[in-house]
C-alpha atoms as a PDB file:
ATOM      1  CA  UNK A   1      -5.742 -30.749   2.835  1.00  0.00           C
ATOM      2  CA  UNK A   2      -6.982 -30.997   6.773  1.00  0.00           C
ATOM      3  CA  UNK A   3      -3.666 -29.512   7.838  1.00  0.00           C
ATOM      4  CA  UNK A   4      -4.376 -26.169   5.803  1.00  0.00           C
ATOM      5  CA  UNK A   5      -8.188 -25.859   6.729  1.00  0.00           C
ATOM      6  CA  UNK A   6      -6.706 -26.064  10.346  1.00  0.00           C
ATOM      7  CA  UNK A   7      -5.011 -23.448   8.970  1.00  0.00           C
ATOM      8  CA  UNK A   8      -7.526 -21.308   7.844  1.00  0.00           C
ATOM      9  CA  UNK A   9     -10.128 -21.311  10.447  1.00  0.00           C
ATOM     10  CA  UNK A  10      -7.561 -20.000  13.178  1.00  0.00           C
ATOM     11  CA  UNK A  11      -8.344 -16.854  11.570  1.00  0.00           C
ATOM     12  CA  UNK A  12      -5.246 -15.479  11.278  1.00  0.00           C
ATOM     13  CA  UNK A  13      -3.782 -13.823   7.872  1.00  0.00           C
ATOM     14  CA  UNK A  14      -1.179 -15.305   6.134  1.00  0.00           C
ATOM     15  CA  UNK A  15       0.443 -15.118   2.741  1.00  0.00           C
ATOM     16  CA  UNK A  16       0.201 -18.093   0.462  1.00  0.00           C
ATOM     17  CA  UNK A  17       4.288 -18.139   1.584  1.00  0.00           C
ATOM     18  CA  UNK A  18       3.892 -18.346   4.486  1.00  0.00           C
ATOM     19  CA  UNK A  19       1.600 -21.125   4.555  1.00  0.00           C
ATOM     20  CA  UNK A  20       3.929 -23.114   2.207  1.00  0.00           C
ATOM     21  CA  UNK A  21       6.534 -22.515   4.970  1.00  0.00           C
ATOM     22  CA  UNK A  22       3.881 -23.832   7.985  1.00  0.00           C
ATOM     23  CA  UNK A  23       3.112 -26.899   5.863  1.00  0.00           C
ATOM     24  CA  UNK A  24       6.285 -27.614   4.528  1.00  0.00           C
ATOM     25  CA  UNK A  25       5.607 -27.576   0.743  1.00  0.00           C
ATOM     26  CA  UNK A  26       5.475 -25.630  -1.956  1.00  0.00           C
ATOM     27  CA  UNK A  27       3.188 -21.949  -2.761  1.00  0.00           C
ATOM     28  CA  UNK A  28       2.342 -23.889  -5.849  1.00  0.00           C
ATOM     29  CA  UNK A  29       1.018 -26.910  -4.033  1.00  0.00           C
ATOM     30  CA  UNK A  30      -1.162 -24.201  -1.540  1.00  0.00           C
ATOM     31  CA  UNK A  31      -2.435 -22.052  -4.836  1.00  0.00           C
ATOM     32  CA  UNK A  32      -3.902 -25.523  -6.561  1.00  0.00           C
ATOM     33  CA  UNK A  33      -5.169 -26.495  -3.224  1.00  0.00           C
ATOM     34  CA  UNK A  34      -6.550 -23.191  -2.299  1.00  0.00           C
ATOM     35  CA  UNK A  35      -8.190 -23.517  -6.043  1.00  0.00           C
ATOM     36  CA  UNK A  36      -9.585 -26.247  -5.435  1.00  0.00           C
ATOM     37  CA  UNK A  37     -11.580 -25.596  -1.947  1.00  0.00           C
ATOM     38  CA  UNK A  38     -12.752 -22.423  -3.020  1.00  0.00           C
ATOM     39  CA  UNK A  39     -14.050 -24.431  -6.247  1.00  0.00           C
ATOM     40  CA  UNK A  40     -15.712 -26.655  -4.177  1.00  0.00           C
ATOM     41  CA  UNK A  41     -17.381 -23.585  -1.781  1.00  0.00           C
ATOM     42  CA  UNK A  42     -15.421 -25.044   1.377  1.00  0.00           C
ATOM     43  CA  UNK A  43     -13.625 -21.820   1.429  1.00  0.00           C
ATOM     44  CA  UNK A  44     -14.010 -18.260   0.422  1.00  0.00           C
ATOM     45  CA  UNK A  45     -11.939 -15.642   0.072  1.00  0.00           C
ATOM     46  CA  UNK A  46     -12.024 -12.878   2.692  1.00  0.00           C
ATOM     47  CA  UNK A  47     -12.420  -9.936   0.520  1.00  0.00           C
ATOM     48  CA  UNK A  48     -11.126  -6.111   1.698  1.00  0.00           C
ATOM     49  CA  UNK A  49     -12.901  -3.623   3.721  1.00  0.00           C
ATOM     50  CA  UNK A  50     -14.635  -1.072   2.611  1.00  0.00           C
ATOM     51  CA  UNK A  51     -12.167   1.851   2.527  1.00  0.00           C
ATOM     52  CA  UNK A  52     -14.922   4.970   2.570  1.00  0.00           C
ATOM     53  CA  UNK A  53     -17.469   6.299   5.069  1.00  0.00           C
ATOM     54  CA  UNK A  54     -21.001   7.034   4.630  1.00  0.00           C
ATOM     55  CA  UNK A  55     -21.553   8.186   8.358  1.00  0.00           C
ATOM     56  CA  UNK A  56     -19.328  11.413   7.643  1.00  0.00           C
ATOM     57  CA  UNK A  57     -16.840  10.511  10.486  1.00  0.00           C
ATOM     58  CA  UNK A  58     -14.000  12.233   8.304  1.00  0.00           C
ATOM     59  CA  UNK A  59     -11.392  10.211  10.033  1.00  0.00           C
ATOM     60  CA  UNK A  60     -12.577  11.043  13.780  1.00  0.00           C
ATOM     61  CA  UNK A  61     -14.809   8.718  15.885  1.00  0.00           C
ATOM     62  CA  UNK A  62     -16.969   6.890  13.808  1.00  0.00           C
ATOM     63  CA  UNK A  63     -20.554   5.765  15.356  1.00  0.00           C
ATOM     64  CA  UNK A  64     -21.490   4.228  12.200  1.00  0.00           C
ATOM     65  CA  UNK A  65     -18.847   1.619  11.756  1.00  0.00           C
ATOM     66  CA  UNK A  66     -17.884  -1.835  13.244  1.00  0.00           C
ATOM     67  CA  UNK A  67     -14.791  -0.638  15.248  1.00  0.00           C
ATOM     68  CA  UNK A  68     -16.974   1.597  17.322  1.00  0.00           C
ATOM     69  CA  UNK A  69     -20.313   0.492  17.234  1.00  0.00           C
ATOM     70  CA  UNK A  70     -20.211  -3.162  17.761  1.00  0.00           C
ATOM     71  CA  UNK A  71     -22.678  -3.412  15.511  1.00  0.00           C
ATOM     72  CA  UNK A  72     -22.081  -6.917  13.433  1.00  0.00           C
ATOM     73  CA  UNK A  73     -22.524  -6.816   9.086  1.00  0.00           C
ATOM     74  CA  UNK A  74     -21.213  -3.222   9.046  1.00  0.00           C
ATOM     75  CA  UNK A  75     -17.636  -2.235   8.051  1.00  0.00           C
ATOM     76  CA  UNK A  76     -15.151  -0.223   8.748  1.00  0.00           C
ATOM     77  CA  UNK A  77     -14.335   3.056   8.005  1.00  0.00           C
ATOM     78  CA  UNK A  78     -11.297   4.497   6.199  1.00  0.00           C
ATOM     79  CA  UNK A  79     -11.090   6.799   8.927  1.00  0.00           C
ATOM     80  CA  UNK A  80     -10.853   4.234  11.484  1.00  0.00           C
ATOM     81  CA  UNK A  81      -8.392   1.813   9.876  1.00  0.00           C
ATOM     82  CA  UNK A  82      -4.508   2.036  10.512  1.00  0.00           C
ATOM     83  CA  UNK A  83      -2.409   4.034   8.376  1.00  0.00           C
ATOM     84  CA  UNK A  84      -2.622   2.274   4.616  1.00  0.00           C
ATOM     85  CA  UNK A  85      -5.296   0.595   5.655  1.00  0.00           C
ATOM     86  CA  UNK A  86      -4.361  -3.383   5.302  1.00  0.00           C
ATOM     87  CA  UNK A  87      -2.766  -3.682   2.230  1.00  0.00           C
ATOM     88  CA  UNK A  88       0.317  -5.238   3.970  1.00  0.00           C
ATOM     89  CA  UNK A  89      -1.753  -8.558   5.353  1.00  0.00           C
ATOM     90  CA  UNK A  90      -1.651 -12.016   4.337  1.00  0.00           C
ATOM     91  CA  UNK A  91      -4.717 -13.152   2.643  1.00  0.00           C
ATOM     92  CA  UNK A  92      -7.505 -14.531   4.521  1.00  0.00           C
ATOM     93  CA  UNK A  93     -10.013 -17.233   3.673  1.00  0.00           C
ATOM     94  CA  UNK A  94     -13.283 -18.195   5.506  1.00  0.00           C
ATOM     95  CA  UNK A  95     -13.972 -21.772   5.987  1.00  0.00           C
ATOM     96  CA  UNK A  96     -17.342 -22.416   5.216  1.00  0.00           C
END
């Protein structure tokens, strides 16, 4: 269980394959044990960013959002994320 919290506060996305593969067992084994630490509020679930603007940047330079501003708590915008947004990442859980 220490070897995938290790894991998880590196920060880094992964699927739940792929950190099966990095700890040598099975995605079953890493869903019940993901289960359990978010049951327990050790971990949470990193859920996805907001994909819509309410600073009007229309998919030019954004003032209003995190990828521009610096500005930490606020998001970012649909018009500053990469094509398809990030639909194609691993998961990501916080370690809390």
């Amino acid at each position: 269980m220490e070897e995938l919290l290790n894991l998880l506060r590196d920060g880094h996305s992964r699927s739940i394959e792929m950190l099966a593969a990095e700890l040598n067992t099975s995605t079953d084994d890493i869903n019940r044990k993901i289960e359990f630490l978010e049951r327990a509020g050790l971990i949470r679930r990193v859920l996805n960013i907001k994909n819509d603007c309410s600073h009007g940047c229309n998919g030019g330079h954004c003032p209003g959002c995190k990828a521009h501003s610096g500005k930490s708590g606020s998001f970012t915008c649909k018009g500053c994320l990469p094509e398809g947004g990030f639909k194609n990442m691993g998961e990501m859980w916080e370690v809390i």
